[in-house]
PDB file of N, CA and C in Angstrom:
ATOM      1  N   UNK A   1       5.124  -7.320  20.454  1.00  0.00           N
ATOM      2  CA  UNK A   1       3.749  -7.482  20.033  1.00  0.00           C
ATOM      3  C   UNK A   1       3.657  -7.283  18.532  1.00  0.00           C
ATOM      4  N   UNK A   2       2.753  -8.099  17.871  1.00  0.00           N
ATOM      5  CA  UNK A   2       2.814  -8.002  16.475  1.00  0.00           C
ATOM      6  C   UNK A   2       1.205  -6.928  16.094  1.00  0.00           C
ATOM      7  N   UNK A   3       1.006  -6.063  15.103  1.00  0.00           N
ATOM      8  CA  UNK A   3      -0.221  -5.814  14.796  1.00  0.00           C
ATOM      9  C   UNK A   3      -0.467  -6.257  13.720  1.00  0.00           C
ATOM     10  N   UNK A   4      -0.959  -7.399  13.348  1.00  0.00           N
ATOM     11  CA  UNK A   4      -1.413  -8.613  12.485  1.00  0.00           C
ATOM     12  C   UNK A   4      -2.125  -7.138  11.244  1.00  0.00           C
ATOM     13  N   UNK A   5      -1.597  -7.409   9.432  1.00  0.00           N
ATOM     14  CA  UNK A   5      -2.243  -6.778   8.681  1.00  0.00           C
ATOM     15  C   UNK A   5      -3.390  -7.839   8.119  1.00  0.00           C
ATOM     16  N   UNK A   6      -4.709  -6.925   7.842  1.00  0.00           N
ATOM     17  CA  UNK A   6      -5.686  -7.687   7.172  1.00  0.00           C
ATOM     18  C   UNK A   6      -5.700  -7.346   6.067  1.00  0.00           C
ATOM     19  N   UNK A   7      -5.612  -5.959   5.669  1.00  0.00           N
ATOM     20  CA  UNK A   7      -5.849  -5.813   4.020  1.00  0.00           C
ATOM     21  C   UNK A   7      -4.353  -4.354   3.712  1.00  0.00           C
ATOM     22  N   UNK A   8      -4.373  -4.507   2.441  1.00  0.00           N
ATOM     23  CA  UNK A   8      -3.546  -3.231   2.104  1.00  0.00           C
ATOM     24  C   UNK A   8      -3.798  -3.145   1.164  1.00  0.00           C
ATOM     25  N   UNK A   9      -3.805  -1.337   0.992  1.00  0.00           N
ATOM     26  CA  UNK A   9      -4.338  -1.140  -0.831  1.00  0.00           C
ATOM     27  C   UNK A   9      -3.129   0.049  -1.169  1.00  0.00           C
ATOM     28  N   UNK A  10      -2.875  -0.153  -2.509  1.00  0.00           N
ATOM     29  CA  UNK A  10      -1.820   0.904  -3.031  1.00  0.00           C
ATOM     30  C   UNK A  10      -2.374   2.252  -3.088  1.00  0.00           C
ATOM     31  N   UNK A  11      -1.538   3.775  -2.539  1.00  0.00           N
ATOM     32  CA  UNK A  11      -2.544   5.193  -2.742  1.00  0.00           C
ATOM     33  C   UNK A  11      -1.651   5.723  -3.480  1.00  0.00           C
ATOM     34  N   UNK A  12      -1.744   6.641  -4.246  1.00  0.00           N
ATOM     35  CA  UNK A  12      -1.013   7.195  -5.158  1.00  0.00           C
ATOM     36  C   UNK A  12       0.417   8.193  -4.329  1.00  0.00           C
ATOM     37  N   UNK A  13       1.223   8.418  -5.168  1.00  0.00           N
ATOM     38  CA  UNK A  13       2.282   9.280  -4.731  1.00  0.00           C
ATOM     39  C   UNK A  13       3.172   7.956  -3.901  1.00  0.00           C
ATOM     40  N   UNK A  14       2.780   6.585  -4.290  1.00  0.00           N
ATOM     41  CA  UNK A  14       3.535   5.581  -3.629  1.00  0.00           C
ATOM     42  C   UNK A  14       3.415   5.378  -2.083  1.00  0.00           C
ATOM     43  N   UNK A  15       2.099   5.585  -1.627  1.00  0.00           N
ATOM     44  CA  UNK A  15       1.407   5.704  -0.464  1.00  0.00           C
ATOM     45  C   UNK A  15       0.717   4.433  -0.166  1.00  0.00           C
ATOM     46  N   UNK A  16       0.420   3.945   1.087  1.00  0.00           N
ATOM     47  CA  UNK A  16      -0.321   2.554   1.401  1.00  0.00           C
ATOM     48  C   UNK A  16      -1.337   2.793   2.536  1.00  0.00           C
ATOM     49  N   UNK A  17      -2.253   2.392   1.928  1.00  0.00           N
ATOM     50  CA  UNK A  17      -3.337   2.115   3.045  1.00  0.00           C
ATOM     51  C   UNK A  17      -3.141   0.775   3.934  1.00  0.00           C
ATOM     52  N   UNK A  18      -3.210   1.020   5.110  1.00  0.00           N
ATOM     53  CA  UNK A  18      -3.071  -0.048   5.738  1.00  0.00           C
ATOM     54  C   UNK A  18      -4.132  -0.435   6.601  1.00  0.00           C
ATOM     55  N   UNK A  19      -5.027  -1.558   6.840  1.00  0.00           N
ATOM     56  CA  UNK A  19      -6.019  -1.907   7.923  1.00  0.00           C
ATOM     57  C   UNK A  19      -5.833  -3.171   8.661  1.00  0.00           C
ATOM     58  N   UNK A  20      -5.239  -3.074   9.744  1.00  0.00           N
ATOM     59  CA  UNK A  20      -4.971  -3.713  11.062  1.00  0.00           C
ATOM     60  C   UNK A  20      -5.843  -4.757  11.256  1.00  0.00           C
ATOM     61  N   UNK A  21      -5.886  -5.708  11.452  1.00  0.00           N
ATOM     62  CA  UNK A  21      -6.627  -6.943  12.571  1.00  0.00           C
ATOM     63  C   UNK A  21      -7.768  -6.117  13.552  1.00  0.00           C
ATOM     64  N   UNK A  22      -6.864  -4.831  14.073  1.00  0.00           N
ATOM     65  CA  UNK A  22      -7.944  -4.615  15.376  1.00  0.00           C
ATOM     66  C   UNK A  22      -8.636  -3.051  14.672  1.00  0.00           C
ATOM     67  N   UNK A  23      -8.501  -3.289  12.980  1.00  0.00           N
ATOM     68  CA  UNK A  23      -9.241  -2.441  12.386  1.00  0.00           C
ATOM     69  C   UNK A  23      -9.012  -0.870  12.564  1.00  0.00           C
ATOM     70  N   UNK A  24      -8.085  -0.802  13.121  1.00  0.00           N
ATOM     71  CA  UNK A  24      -7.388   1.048  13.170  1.00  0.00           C
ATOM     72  C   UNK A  24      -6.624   0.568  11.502  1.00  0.00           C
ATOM     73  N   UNK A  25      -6.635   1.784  10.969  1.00  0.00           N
ATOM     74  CA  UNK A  25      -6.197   2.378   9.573  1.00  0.00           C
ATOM     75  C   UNK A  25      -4.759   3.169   9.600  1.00  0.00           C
ATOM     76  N   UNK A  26      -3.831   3.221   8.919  1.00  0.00           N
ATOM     77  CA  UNK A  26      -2.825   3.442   8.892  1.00  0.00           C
ATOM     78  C   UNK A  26      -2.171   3.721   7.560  1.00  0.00           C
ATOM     79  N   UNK A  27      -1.795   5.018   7.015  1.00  0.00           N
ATOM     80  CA  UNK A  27      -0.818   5.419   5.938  1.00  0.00           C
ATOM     81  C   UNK A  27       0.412   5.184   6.176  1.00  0.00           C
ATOM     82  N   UNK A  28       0.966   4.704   4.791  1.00  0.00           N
ATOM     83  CA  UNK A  28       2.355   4.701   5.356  1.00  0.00           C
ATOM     84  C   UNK A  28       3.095   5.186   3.906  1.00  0.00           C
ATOM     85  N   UNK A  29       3.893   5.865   4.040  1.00  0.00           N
ATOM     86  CA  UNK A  29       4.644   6.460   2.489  1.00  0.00           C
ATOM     87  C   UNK A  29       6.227   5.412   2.371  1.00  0.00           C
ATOM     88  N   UNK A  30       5.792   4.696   1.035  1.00  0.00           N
ATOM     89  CA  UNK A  30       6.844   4.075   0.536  1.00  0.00           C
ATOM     90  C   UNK A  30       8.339   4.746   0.313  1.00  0.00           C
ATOM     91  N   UNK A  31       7.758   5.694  -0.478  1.00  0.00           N
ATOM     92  CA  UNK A  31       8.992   6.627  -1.253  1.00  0.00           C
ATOM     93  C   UNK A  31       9.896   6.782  -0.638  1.00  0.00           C
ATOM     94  N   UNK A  32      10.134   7.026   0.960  1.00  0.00           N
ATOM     95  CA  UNK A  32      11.318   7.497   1.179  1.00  0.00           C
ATOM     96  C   UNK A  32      12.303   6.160   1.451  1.00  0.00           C
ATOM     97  N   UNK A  33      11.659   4.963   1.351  1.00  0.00           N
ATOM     98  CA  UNK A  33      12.414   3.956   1.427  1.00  0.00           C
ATOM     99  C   UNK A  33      13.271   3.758   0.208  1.00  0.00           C
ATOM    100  N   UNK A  34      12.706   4.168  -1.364  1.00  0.00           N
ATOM    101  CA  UNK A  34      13.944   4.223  -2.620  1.00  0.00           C
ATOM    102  C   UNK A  34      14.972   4.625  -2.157  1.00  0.00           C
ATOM    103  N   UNK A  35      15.466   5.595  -1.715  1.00  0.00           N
ATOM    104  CA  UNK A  35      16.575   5.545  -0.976  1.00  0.00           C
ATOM    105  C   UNK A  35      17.175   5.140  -0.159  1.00  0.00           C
ATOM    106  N   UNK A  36      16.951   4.993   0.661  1.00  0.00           N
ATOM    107  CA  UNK A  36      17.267   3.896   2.114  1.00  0.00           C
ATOM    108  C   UNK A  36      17.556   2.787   1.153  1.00  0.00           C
ATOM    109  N   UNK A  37      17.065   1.914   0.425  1.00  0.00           N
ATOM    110  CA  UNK A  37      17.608   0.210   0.275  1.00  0.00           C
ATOM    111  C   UNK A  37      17.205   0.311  -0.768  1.00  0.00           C
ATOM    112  N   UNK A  38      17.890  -0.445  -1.871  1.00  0.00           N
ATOM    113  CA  UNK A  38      18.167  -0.249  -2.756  1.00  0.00           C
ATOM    114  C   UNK A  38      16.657  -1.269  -3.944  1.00  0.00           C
ATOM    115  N   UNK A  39      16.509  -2.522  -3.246  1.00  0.00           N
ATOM    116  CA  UNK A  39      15.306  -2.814  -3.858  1.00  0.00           C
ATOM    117  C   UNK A  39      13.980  -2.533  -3.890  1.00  0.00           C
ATOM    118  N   UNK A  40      13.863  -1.296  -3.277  1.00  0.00           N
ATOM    119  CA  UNK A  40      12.464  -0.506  -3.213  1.00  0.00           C
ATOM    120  C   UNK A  40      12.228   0.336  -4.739  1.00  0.00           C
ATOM    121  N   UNK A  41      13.864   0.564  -5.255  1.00  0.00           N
ATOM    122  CA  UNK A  41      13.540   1.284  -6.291  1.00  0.00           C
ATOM    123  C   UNK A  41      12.681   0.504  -7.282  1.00  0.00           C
ATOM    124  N   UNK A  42      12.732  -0.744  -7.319  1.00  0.00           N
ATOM    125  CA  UNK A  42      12.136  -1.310  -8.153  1.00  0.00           C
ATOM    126  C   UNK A  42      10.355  -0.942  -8.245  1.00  0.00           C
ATOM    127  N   UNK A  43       9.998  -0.830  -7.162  1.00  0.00           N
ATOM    128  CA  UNK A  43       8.390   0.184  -6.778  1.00  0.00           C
ATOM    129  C   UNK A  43       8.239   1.295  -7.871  1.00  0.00           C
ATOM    130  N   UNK A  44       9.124   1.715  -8.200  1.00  0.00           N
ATOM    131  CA  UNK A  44       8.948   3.109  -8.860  1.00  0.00           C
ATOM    132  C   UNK A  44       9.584   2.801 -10.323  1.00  0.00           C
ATOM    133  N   UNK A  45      10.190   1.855 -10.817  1.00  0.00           N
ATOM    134  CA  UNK A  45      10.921   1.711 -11.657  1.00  0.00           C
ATOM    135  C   UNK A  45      10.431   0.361 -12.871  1.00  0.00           C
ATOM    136  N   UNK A  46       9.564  -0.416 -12.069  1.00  0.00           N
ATOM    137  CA  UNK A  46       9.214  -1.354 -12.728  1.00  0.00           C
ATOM    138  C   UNK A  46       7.656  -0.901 -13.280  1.00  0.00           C
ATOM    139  N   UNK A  47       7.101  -0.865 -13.603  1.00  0.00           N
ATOM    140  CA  UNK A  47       5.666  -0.478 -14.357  1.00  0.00           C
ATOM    141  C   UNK A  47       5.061  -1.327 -13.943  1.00  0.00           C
ATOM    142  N   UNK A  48       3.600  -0.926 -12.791  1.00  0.00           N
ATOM    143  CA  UNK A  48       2.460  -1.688 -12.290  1.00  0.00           C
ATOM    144  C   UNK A  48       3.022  -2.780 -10.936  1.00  0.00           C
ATOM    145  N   UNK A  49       3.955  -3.031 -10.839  1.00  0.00           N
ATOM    146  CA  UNK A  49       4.918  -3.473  -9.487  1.00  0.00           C
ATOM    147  C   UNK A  49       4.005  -2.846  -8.131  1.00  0.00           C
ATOM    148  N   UNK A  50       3.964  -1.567  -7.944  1.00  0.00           N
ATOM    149  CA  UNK A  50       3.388  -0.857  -6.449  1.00  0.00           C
ATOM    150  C   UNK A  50       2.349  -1.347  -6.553  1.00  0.00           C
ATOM    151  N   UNK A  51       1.339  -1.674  -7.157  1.00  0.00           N
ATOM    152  CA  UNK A  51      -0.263  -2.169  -7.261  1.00  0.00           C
ATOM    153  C   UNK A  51       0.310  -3.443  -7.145  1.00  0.00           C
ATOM    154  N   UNK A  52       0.821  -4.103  -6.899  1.00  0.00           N
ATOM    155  CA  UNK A  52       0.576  -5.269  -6.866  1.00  0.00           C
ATOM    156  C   UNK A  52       0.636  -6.075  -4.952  1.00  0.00           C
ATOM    157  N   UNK A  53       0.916  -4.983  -4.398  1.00  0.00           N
ATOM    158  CA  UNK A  53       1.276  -5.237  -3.314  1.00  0.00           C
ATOM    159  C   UNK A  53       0.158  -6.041  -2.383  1.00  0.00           C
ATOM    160  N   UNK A  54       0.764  -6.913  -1.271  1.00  0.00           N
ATOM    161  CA  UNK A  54      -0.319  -8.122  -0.773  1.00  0.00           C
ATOM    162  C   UNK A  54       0.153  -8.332   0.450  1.00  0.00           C
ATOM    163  N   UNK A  55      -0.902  -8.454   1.088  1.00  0.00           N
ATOM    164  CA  UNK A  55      -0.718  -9.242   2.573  1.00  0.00           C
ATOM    165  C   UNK A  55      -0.206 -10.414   2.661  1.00  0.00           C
ATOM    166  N   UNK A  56       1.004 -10.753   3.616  1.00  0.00           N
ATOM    167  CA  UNK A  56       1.435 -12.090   3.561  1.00  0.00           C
ATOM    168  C   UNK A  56       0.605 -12.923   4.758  1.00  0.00           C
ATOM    169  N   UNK A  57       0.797 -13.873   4.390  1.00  0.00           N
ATOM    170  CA  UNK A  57      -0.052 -15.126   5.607  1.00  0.00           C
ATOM    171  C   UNK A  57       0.342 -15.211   6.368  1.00  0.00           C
ATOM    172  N   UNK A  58      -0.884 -15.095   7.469  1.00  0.00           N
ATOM    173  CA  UNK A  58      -0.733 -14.626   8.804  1.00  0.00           C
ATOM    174  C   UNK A  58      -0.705 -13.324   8.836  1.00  0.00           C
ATOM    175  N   UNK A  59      -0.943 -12.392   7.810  1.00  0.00           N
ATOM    176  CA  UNK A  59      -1.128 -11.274   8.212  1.00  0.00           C
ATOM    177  C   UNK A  59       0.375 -10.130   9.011  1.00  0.00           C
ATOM    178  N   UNK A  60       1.330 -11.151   8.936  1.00  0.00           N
ATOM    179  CA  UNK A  60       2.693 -10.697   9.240  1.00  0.00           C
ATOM    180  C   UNK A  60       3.796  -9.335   8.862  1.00  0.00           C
ATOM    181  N   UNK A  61       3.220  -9.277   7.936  1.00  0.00           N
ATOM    182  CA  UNK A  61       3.623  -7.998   6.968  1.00  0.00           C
ATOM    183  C   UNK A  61       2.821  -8.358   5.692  1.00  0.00           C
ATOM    184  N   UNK A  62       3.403  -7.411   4.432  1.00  0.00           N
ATOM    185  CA  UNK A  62       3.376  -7.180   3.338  1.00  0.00           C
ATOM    186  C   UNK A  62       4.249  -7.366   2.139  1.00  0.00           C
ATOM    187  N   UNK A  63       4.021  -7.734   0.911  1.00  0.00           N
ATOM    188  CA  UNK A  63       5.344  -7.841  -0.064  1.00  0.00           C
ATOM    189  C   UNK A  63       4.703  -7.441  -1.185  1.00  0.00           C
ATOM    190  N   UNK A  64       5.766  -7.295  -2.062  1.00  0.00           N
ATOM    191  CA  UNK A  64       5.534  -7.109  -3.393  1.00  0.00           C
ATOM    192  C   UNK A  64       5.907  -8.362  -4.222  1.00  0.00           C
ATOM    193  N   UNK A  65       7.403  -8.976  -3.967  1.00  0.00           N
ATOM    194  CA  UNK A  65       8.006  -9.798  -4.537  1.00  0.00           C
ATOM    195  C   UNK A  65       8.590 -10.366  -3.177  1.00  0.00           C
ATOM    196  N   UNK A  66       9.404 -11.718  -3.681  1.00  0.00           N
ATOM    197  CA  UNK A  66      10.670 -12.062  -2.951  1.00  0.00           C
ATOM    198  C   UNK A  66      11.749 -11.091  -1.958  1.00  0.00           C
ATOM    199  N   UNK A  67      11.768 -10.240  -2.951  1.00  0.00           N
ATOM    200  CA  UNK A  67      12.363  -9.092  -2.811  1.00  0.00           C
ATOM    201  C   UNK A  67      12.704  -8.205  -1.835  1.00  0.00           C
ATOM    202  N   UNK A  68      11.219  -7.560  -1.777  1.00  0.00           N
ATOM    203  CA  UNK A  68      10.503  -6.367  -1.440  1.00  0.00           C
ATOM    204  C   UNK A  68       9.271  -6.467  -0.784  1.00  0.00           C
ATOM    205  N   UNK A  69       9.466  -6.188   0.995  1.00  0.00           N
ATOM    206  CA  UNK A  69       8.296  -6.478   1.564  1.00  0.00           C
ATOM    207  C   UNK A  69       8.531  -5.656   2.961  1.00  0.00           C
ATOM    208  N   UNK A  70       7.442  -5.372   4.060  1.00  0.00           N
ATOM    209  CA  UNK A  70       7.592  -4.437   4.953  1.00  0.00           C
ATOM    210  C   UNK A  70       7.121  -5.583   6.169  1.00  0.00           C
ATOM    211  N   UNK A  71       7.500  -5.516   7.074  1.00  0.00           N
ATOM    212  CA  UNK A  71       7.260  -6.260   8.261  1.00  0.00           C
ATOM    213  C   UNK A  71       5.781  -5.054   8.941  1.00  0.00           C
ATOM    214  N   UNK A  72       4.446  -5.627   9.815  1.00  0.00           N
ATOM    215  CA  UNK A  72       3.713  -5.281  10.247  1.00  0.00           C
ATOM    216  C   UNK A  72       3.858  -3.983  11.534  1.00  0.00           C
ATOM    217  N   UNK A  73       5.334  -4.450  12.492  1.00  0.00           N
ATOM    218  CA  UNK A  73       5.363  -3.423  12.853  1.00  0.00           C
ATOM    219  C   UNK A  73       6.210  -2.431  12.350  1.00  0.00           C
ATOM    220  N   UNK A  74       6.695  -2.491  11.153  1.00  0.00           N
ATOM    221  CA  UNK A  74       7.231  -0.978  10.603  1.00  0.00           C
ATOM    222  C   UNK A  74       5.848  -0.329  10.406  1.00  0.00           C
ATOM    223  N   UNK A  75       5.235  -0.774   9.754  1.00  0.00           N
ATOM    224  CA  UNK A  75       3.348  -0.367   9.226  1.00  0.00           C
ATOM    225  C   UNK A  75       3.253   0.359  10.418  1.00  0.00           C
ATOM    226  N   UNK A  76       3.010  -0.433  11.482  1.00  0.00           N
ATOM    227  CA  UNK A  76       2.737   0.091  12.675  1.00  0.00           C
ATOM    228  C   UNK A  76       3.026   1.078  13.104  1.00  0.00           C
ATOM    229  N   UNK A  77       4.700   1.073  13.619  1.00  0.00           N
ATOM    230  CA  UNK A  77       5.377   2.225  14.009  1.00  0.00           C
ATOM    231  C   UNK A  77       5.310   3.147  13.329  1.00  0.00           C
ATOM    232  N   UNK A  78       5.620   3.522  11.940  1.00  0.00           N
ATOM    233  CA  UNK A  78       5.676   4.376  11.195  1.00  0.00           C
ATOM    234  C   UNK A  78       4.490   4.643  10.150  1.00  0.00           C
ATOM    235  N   UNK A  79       3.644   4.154  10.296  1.00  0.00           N
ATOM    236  CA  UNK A  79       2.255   4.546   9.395  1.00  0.00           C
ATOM    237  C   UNK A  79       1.716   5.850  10.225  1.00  0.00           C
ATOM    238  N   UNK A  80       1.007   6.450   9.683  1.00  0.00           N
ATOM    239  CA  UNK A  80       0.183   7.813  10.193  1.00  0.00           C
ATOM    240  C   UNK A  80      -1.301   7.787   9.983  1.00  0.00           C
ATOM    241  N   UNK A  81      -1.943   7.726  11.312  1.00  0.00           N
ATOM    242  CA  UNK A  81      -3.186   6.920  11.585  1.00  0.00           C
ATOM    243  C   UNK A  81      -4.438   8.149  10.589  1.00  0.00           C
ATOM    244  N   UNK A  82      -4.910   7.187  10.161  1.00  0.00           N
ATOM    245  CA  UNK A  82      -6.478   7.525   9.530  1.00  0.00           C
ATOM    246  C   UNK A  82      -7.646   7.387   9.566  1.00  0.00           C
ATOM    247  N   UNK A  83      -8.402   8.144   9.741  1.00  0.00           N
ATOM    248  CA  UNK A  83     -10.094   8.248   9.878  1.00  0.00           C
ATOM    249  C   UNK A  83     -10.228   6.782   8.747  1.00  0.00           C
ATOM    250  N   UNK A  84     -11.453   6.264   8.958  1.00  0.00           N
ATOM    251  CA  UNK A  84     -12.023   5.381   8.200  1.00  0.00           C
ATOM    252  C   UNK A  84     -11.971   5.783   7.092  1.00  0.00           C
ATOM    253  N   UNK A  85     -12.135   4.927   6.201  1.00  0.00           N
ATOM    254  CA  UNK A  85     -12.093   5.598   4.585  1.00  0.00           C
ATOM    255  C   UNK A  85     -13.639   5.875   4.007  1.00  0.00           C
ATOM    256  N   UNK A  86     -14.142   6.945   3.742  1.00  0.00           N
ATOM    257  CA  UNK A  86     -15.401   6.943   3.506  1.00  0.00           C
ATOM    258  C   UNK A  86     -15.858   6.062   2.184  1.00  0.00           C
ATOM    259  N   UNK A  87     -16.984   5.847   1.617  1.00  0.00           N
ATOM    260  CA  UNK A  87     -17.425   5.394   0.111  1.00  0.00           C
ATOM    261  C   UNK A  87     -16.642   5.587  -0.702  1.00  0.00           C
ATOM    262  N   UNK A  88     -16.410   6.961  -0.998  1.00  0.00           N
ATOM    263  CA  UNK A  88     -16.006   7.916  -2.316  1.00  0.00           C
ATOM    264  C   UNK A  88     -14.380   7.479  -2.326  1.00  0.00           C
ATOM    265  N   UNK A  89     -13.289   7.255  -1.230  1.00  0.00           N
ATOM    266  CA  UNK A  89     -12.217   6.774  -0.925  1.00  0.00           C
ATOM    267  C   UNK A  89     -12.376   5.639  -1.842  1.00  0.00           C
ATOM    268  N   UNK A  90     -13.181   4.259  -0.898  1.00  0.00           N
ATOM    269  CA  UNK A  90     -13.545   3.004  -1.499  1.00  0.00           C
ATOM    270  C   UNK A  90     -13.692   3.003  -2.832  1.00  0.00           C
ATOM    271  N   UNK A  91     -14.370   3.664  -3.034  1.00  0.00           N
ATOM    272  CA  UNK A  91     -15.163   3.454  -4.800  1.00  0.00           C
ATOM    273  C   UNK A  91     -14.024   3.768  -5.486  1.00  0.00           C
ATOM    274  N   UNK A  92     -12.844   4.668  -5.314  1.00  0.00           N
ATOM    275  CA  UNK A  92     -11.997   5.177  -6.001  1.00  0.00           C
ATOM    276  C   UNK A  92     -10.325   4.220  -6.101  1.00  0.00           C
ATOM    277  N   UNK A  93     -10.700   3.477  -4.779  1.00  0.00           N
ATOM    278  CA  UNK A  93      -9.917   2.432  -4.584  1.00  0.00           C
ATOM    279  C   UNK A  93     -10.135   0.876  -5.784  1.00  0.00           C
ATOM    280  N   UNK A  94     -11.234   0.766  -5.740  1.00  0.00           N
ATOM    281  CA  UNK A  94     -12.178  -0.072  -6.599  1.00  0.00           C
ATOM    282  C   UNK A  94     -11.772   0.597  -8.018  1.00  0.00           C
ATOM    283  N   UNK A  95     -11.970   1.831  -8.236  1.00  0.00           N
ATOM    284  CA  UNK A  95     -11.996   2.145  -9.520  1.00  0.00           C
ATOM    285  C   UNK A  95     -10.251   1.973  -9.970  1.00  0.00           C
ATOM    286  N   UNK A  96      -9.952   1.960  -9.391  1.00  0.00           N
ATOM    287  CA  UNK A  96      -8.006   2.249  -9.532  1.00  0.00           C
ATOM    288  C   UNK A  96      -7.788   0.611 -10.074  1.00  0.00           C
ATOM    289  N   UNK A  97      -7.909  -0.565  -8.995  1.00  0.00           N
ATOM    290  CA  UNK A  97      -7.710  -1.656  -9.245  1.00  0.00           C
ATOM    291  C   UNK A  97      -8.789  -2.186 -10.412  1.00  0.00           C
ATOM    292  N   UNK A  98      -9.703  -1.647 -10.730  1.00  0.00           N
ATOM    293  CA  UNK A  98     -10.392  -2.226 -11.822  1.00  0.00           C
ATOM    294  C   UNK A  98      -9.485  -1.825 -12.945  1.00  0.00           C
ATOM    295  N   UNK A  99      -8.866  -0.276 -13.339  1.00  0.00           N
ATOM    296  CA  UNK A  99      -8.227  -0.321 -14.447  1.00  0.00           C
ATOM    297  C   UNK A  99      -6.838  -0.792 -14.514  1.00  0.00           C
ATOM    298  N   UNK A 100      -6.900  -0.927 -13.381  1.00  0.00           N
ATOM    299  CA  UNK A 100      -4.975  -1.892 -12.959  1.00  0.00           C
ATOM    300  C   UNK A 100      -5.316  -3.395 -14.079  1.00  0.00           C
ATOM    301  N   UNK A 101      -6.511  -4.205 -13.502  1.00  0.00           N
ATOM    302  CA  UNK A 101      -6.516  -5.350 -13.678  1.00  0.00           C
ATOM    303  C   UNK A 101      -6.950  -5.533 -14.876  1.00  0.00           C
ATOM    304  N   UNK A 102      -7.331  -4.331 -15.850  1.00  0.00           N
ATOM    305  CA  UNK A 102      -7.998  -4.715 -17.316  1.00  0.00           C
ATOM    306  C   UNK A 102      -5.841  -3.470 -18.036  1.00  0.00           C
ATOM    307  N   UNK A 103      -5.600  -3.507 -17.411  1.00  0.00           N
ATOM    308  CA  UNK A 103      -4.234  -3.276 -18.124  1.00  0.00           C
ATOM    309  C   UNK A 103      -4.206  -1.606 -18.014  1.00  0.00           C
ATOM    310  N   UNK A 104      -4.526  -0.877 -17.920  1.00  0.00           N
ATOM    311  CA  UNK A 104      -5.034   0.269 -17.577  1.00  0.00           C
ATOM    312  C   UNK A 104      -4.283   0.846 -16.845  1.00  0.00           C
ATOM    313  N   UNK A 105      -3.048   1.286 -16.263  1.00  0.00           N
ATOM    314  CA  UNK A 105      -2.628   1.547 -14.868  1.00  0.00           C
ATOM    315  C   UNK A 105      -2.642   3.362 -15.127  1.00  0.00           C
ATOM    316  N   UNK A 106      -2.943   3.636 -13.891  1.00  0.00           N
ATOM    317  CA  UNK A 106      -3.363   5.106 -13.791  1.00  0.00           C
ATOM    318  C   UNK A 106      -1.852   5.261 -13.344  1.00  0.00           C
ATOM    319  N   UNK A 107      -2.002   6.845 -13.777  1.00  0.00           N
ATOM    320  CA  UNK A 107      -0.748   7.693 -12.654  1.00  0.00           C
ATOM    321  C   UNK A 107      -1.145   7.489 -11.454  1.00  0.00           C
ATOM    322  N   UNK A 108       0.124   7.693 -10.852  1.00  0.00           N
ATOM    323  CA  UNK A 108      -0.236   7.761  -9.152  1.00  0.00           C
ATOM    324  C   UNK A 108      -0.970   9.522  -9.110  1.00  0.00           C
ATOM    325  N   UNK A 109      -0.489   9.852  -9.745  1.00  0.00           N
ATOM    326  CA  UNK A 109      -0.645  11.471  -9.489  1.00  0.00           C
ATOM    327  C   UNK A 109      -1.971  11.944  -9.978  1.00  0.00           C
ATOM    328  N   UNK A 110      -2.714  11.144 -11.010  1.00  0.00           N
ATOM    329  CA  UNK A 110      -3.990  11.390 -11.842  1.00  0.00           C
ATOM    330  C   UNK A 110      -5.270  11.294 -10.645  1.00  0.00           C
ATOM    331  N   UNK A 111      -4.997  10.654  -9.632  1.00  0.00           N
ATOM    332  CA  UNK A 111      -5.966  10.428  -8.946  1.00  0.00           C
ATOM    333  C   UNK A 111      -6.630  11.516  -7.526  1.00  0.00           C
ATOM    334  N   UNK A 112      -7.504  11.562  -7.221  1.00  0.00           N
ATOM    335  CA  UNK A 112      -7.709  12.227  -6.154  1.00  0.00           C
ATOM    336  C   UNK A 112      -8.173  11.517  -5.015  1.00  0.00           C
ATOM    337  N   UNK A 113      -6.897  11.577  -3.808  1.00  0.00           N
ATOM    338  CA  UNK A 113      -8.066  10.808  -2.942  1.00  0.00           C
ATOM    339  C   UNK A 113      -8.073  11.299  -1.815  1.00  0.00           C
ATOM    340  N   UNK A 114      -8.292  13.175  -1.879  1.00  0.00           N
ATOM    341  CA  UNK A 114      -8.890  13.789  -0.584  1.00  0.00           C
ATOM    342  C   UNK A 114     -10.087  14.280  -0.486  1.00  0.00           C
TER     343      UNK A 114
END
């Protein structure tokens, strides 16, 4: 069974929000994959790379590049389920990618999003 992704947003500390087709929410932590395989380091190594991350068509997984991408049920299996994201989450999500996209990139660590 596949759980089709609709959206994904980058969380700091190299963390991913994930929201499902059937709308359950899902964290999933990148980081420990730099080790495991070797082109993940590029996430942490290239400047503004982790923000760039996107749903592939069909909703199948996720990528960054050619490269570097996660299939839907790793998300699945291994994400750690989350309450809805309230406003203040959102708005802060919004605020992150607004200074991503005017050149701006925040620390992962500068941010608060509990």
């Amino acid at each position: 069974m596949f759980y089709k992704v609709q959206e994904v947003q980058p969380l700091p500390a190299y963390g991913l929000l994930v929201i499902f087709a059937t709308g359950e929410r899902k964290r999933y932590n990148v980081k420990p994959l730099f080790e495991k395989w070797e082109p993940f380091k590029a996430l942490a190594s290239v400047k503004g790379l982790f923000e760039q991350v996107k749903v592939d068509a069909g909703g199948y997984g996720i990528s960054w590049n050619d490269d570097i991408d996660l299939s839907c049920n790793e998300l699945w299996e291994n994400g750690e389920p989350v309450e809805t994201a309230t406003p203040d989450d959102v708005e802060a999500i919004r605020e992150a990618r607004a200074e991503y996209a005017r050149g701006q990139t925040v620390p992962h660590e500068a941010i608060n999003w509990n």
